[in-house]
Protein backbone atom coordinates (compact mmCIF):
# COMPACT_ATOMS: atom_id res chain seq x y z
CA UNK A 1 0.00 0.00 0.00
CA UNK A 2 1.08 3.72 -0.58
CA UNK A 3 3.14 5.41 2.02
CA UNK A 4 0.51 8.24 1.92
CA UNK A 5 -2.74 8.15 1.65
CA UNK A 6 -5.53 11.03 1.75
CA UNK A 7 -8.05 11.36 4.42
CA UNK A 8 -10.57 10.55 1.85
CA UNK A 9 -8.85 7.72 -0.16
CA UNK A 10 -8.67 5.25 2.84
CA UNK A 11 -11.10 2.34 3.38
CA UNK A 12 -11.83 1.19 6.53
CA UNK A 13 -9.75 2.77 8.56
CA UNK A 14 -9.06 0.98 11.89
CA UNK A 15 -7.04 2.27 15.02
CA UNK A 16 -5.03 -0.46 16.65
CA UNK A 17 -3.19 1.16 19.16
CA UNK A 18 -5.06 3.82 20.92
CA UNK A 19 -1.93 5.26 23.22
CA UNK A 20 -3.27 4.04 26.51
CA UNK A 21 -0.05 2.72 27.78
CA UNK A 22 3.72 2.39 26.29
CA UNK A 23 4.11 0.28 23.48
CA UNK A 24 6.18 -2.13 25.97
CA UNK A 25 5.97 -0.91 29.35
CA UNK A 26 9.32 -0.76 31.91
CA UNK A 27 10.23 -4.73 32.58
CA UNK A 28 12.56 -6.29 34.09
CA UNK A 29 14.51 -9.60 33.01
CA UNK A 30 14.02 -9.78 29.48
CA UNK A 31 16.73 -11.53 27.18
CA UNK A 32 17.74 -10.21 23.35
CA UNK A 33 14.90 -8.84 21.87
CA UNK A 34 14.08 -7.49 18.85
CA UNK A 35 10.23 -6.54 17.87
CA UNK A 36 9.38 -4.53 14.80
CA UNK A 37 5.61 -3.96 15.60
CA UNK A 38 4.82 -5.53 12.01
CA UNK A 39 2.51 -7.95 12.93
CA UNK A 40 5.45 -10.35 14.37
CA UNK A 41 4.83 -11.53 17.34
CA UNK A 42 6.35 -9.89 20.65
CA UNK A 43 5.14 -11.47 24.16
CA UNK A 44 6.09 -8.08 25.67
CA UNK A 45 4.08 -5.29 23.22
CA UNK A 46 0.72 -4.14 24.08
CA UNK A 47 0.20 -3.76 20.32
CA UNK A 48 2.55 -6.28 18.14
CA UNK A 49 1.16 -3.92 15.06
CA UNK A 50 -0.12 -5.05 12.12
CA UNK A 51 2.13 -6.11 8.61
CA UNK A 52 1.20 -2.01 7.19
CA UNK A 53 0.73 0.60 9.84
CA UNK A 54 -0.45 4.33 9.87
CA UNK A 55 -0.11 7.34 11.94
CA UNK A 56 -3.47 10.02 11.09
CA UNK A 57 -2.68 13.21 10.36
CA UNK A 58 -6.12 15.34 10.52
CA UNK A 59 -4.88 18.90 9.60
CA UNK A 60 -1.82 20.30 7.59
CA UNK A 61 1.04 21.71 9.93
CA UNK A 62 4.00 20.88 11.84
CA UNK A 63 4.20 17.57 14.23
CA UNK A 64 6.71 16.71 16.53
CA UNK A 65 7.44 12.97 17.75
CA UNK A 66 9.70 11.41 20.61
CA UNK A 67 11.14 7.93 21.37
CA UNK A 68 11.51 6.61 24.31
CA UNK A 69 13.56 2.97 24.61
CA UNK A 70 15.96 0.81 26.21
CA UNK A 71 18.39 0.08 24.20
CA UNK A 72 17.63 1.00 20.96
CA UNK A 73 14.65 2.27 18.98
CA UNK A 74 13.47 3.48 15.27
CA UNK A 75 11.02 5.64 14.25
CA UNK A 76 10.70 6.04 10.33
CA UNK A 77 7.41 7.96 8.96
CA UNK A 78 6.46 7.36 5.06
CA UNK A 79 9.89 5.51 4.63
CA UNK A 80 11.89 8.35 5.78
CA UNK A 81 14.01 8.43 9.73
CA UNK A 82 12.35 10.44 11.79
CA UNK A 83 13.62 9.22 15.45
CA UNK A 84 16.85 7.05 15.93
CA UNK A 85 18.04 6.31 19.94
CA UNK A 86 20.97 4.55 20.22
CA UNK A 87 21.71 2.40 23.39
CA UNK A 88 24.99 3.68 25.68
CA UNK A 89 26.82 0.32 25.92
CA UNK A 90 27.58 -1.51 27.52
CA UNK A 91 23.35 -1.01 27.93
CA UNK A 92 20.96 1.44 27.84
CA UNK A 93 18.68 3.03 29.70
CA UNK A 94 15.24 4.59 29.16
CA UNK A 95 16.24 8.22 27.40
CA UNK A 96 13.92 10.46 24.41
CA UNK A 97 15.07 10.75 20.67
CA UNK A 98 13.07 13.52 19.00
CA UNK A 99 12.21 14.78 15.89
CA UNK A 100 9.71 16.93 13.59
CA UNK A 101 8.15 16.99 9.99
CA UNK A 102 5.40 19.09 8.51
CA UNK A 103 2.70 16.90 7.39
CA UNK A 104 0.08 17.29 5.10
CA UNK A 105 -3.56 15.64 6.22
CA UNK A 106 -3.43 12.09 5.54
CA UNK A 107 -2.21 8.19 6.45
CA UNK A 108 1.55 8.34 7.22
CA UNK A 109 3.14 4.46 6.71
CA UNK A 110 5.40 4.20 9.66
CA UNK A 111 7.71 1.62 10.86
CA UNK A 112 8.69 0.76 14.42
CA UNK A 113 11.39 -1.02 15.40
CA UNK A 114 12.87 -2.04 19.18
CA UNK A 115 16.13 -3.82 20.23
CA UNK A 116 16.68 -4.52 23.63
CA UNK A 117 20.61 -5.91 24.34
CA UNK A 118 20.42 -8.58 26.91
CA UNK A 119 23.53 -8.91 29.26
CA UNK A 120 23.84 -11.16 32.06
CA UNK A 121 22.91 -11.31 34.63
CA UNK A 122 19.31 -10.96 32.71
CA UNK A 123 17.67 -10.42 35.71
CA UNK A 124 18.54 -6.94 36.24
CA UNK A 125 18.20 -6.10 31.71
CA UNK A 126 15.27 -3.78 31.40
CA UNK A 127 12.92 -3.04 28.23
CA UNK A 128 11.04 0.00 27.48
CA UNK A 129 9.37 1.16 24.59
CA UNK A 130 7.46 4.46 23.91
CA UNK A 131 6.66 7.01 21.08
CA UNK A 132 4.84 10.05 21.32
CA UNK A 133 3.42 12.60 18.62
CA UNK A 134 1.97 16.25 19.27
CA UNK A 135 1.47 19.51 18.02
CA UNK A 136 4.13 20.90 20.37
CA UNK A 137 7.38 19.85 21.21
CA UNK A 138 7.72 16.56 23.23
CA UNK A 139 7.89 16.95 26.97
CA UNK A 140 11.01 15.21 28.30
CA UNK A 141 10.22 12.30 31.35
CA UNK A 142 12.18 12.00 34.44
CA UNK A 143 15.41 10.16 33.22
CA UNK A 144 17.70 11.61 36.28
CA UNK A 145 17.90 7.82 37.86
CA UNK A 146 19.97 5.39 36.95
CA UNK A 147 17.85 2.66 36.40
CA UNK A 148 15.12 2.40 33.99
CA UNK A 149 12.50 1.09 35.97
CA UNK A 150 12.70 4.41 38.13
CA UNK A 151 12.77 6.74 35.25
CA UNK A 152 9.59 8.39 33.68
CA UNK A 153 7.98 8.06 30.14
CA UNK A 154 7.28 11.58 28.19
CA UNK A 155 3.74 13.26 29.70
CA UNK A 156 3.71 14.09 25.65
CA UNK A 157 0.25 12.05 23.71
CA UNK A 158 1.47 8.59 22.20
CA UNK A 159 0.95 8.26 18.51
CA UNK A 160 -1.94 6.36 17.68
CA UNK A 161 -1.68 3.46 14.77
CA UNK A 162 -3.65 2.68 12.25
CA UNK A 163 -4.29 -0.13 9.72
CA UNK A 164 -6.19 0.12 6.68
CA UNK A 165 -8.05 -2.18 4.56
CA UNK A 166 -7.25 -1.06 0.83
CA UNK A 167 -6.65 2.39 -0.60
CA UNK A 168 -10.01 3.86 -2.15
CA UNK A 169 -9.81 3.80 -6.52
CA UNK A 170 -6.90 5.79 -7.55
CA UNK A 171 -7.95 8.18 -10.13
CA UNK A 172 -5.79 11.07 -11.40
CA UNK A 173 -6.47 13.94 -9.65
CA UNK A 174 -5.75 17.65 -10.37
CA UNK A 175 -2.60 18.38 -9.17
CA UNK A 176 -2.46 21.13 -6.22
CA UNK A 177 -0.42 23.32 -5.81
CA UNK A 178 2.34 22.19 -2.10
CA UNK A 179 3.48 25.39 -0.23
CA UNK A 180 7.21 24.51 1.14
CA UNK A 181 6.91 23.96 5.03
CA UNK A 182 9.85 25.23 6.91
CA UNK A 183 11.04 23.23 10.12
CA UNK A 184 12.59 25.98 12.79
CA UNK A 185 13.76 23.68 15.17
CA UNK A 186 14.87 25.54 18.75
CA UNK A 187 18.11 26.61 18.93
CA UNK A 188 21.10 23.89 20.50
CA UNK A 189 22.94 25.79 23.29
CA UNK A 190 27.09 25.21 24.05
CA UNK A 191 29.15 26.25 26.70
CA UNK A 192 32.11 26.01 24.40
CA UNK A 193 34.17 28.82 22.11
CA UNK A 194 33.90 29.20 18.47
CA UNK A 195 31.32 30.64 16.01
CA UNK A 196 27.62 30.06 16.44
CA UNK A 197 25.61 28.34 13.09
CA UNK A 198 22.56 27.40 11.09
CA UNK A 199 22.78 24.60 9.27
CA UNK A 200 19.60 23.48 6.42
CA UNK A 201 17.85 20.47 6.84
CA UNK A 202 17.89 18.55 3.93
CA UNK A 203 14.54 19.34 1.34
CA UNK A 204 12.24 15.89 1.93
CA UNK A 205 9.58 15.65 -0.91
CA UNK A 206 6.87 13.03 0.15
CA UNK A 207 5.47 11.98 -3.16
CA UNK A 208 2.33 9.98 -3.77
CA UNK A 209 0.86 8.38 -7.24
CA UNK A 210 -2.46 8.63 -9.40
CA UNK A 211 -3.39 6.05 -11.46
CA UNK A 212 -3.74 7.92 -15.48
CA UNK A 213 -6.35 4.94 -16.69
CA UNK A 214 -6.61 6.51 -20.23
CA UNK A 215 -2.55 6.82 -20.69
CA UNK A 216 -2.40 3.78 -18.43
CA UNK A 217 0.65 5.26 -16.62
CA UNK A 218 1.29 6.15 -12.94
CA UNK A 219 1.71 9.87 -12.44
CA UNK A 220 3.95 11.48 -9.63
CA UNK A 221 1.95 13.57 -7.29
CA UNK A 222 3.78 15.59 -4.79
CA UNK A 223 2.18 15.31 -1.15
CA UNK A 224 4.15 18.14 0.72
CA UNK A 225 7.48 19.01 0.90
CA UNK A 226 9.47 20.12 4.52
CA UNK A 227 12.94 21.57 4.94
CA UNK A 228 14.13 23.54 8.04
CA UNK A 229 17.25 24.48 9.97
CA UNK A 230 19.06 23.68 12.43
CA UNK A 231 20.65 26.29 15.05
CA UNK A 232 23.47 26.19 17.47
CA UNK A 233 24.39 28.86 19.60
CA UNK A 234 28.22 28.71 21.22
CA UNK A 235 28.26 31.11 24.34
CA UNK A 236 31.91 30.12 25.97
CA UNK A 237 33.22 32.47 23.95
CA UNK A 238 32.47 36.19 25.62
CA UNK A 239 30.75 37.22 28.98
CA UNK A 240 27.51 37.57 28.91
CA UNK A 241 26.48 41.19 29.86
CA UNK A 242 23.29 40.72 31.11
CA UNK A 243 23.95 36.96 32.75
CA UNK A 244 26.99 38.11 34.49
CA UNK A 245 26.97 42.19 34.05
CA UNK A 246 30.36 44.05 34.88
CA UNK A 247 31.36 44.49 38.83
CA UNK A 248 34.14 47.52 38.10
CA UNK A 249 34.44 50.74 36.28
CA UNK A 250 37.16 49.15 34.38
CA UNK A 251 35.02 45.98 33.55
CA UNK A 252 32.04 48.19 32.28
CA UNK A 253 34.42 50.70 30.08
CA UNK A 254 35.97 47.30 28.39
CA UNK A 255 32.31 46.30 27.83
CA UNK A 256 30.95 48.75 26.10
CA UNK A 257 33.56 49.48 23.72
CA UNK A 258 33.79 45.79 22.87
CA UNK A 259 29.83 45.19 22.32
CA UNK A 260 29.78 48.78 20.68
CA UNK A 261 32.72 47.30 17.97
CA UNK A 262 30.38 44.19 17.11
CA UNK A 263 28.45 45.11 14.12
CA UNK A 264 32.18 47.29 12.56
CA UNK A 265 34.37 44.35 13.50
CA UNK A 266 32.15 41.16 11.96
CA UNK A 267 32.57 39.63 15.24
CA UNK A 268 32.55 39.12 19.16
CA UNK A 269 35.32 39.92 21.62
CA UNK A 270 35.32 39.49 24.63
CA UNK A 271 31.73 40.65 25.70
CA UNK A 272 28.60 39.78 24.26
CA UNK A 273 24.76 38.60 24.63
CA UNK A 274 23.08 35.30 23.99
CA UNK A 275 20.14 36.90 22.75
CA UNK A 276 22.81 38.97 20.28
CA UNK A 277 24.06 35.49 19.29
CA UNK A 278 20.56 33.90 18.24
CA UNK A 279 19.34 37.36 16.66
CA UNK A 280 22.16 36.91 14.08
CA UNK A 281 21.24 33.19 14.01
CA UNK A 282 17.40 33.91 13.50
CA UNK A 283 19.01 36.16 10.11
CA UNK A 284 20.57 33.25 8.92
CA UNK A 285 17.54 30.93 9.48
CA UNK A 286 15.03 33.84 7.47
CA UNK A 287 17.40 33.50 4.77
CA UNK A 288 17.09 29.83 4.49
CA UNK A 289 13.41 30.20 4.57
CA UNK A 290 12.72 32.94 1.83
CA UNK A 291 15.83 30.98 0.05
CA UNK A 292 13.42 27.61 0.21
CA UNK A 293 10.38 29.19 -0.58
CA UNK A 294 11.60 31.52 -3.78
CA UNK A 295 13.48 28.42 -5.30
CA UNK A 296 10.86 25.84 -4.82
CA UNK A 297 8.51 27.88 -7.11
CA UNK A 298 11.28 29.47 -9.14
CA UNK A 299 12.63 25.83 -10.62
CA UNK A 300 9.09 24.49 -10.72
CA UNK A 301 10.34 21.71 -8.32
CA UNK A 302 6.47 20.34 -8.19
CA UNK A 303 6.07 21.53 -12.05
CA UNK A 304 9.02 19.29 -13.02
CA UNK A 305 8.36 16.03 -10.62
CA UNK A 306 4.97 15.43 -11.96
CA UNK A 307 5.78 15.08 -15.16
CA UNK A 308 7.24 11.70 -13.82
CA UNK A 309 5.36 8.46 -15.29
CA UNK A 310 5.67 4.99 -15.79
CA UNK A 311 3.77 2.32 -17.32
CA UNK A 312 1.00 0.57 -15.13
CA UNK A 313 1.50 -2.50 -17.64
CA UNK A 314 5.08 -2.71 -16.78
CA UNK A 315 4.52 -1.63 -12.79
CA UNK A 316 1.16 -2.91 -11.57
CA UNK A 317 2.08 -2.05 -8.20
CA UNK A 318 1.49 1.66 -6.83
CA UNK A 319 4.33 0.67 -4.47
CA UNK A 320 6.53 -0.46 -7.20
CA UNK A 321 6.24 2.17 -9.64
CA UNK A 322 6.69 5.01 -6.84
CA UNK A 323 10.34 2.93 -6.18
CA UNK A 324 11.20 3.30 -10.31
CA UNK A 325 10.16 7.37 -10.04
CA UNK A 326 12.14 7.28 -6.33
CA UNK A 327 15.22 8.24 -8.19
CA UNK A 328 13.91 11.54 -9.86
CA UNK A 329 12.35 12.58 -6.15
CA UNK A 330 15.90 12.50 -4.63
CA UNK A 331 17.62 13.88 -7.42
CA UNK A 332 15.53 17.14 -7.41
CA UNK A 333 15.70 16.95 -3.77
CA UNK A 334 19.49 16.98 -4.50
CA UNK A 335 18.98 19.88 -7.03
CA UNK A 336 16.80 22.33 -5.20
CA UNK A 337 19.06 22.01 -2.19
CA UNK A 338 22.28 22.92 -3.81
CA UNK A 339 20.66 26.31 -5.54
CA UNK A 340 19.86 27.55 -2.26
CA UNK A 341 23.00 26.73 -0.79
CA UNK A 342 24.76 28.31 -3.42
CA UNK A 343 22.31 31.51 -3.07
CA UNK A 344 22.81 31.89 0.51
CA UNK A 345 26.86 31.31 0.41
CA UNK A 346 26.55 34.56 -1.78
CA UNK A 347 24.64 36.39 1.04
CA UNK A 348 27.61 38.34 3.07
CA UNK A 349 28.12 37.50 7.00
CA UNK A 350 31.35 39.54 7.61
CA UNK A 351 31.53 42.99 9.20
CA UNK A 352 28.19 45.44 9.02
CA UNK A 353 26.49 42.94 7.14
CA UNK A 354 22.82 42.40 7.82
CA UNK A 355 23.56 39.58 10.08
CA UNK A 356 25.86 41.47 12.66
CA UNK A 357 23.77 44.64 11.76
CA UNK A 358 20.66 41.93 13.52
CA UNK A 359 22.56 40.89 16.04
CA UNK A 360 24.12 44.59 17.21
CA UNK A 361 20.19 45.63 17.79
CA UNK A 362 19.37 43.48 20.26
CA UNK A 363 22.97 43.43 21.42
CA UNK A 364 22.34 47.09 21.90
CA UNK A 365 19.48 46.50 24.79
CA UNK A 366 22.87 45.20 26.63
CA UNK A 367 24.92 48.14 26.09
CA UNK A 368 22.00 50.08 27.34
CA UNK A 369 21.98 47.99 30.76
CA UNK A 370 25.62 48.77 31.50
CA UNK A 371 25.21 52.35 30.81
CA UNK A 372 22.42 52.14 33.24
CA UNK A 373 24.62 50.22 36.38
CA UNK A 374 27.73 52.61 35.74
CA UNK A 375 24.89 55.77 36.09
CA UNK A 376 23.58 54.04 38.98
CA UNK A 377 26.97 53.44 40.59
CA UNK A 378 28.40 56.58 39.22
CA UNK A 379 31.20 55.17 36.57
CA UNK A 380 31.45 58.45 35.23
CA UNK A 381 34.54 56.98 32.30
CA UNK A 382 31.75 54.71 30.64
CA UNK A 383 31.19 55.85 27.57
CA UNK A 384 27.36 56.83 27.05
CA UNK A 385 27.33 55.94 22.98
CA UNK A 386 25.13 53.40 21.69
CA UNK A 387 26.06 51.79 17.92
CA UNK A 388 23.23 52.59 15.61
CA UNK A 389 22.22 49.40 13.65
CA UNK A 390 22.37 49.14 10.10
CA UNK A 391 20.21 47.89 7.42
CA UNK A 392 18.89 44.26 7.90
CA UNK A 393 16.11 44.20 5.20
CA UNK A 394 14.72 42.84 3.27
CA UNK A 395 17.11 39.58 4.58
CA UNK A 396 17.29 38.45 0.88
CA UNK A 397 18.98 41.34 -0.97
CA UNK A 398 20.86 40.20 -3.40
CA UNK A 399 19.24 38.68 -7.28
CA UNK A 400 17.65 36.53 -7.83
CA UNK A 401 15.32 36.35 -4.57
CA UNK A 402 14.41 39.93 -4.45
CA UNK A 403 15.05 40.99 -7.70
CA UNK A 404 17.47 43.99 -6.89
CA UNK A 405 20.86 44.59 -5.33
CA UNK A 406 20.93 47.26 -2.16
């Protein structure tokens, strides 16, 4: 069966699982075990699945999911890894994997897979098993003990599964039109030196097929798309002036000169914000986005990928005939990835650029804070300036995106 199918296209849909308890509640003395919820047998599962199951998606949007297990546990929605956590050997313990994707309404295929290490003695070798999905991001459990059996499962709803009889006739529908959904996954924090970044997320194009019975072909249809970033913010670098604010005259002079020089000098020394560091972050990521957004219409990514077919004599099989037209999916994914990269390479990040320009406003509400303790303790030598910010829009400046060069 499809690895998508529309609200309206599935017949009798059943819910298997309903999320009252874990998928394998916390137990002690269990051997190797590996259960892949597929309709295999697993004397430890409240729900041993069925061979094709679905997660319901009832509205368009973003969804976030979190795995729970001890040792090891898979999560992969519509063929694609959503949630991978990785046992700490020599054994693991109950701990959360997370993820998000934005999902358009529909039947999700997922797979679910658990593998629980046994040592010895196997009296003591613990199994857990749990996997949540929600609108908002998962809430962590307790995992502070050291044992398993004392730590707490995510508070977070578990996903539901589904099974489903057949899909409903496939006809050839009118193609719609997919709006690119943008993942903006909260910011990673260090303690460590060096320069924060934004990474992309890879483009994912979820893809579904239409049966042409005149040209008797399958036709691509593209479901939804998602891409995103990823941001880390590295704070060991500087002082923070507002987490630990200057104590002398001397400390608040150095300061404000230094947080003044930010936006001029392309860079941070010596005294900074956090908030200064994810403002210039939160630049990047708005590049990304419009980056994504102009390029996905401007190559006709959807255009292009549905003008995939393939014979329905020689590929009888939905399933089949989406694997032949898999290749052209990844190679656009491929294609559209590397034009905004190459875009947003182009996009300057060195001194009085937009970024730093981003960053020095907010850095400014710092500088501001300073000036305020050296009135208050009368540091008359702190200098009273405040840098004035320079242009940070639009964030896209440069040609194509915008169309002009400021």
């Amino acid at each position: 069966m499809n690895n998508y199918i529309p609200l309206n296209k599935a017949v009798g849909p059943v819910c298997i699982y309903d999320g009252s308890e874990p998928l394998i509640d916390k137990k002690l003395g269990v051997e190797t075990t590996e259960c892949r919820f597929d309709g295999s047998e697993c004397e430890h599962a409240s729900c041993s699945g069925a061979p094709e199951m679905f997660i319901k998606v009832e509205e368009d949007g973003l969804y976030y999911f979190g795995l729970e297990a001890d040792d090891k546990g898979f999560l992969k929605i519509a063929g694609e890894e959503v949630c991978v956590k990785d046992g700490i050997p020599p054994h693991g313990r109950l701990e959360l994997a997370t993820g998000s994707r934005n999902l358009k309404a529909g039947y999700y295929k997922v797979t679910l897979l658990c593998i629980n290490e046994g040592y010895s003695p196997t009296s003591g070798n613990a199994i857990a098993f749990n996997v949540t999905m929600d609108r908002e991001p998962i809430k962590e459990g307790d995992y502070s003990d050291n044992s398993t059996m004392k730590r707490t499962f995510s508070a977070s709803p578990k996903m539901k599964l589904w099974t489903i009889v057949k899909e409903a006739t496939i006809t050839c529908e009118e193609s719609q039109e997919v709006e690119i959904g943008f993942d903006e996954k909260e910011p990673t924090f260090s303690n460590e030196g060096g320069d924060c970044i934004t990474t992309p997320i890879m483009p994912k194009i979820f893809v579904t097929a239409c049966k042409d019975e005149v040209a008797d072909v399958w036709r691509l249809r593209v479901a939804h798309v998602s891409c995103g970033t990823e941001m880390l913010i590295r704070t060991g670098g500087y002082r923070d002036a507002l987490v630990n604010p200057p104590t002398t005259e001397g400390e608040a002079i150095i300061a404000v000169e230094c947080m003044n020089g930010e936006q001029d000098r392309g860079g941070v020394l010596g005294w900074s914000t956090q908030e200064a560091s994810i403002a210039h972050e939160e630049h990047h990521r708005q590049q990304w986005k419009e980056s994504y957004q102009f390029y996905w219409k401007h190559l006709k990514v959807q255009e292009e990928l549905e003008k995939e077919s393939v014979s329905c004599k020689e590929y009888p099989d939905m399933d089949q005939a989406l694997e032949v037209m898999k290749k052209a999916v990844t190679d656009w994914e491929k294609k559209f990835q590397q034009e905004v990269w190459t875009y947003v390479q182009k996009l300057p990040d060195d001194a009085n650029s937009r970024p730093y320009c981003a960053g020095q406003k907010v850095l400014n509400e710092a500088i501001r804070s300073v000036i305020a303790l050296a009135d208050a303790n009368g540091w008359t030598r702190v200098p009273r300036n405040v840098t004035v910010p320079g242009v940070t829009e639009p964030v896209c400046f440069l040609p194509p995106v915008n169309g002009e060069e400021n």
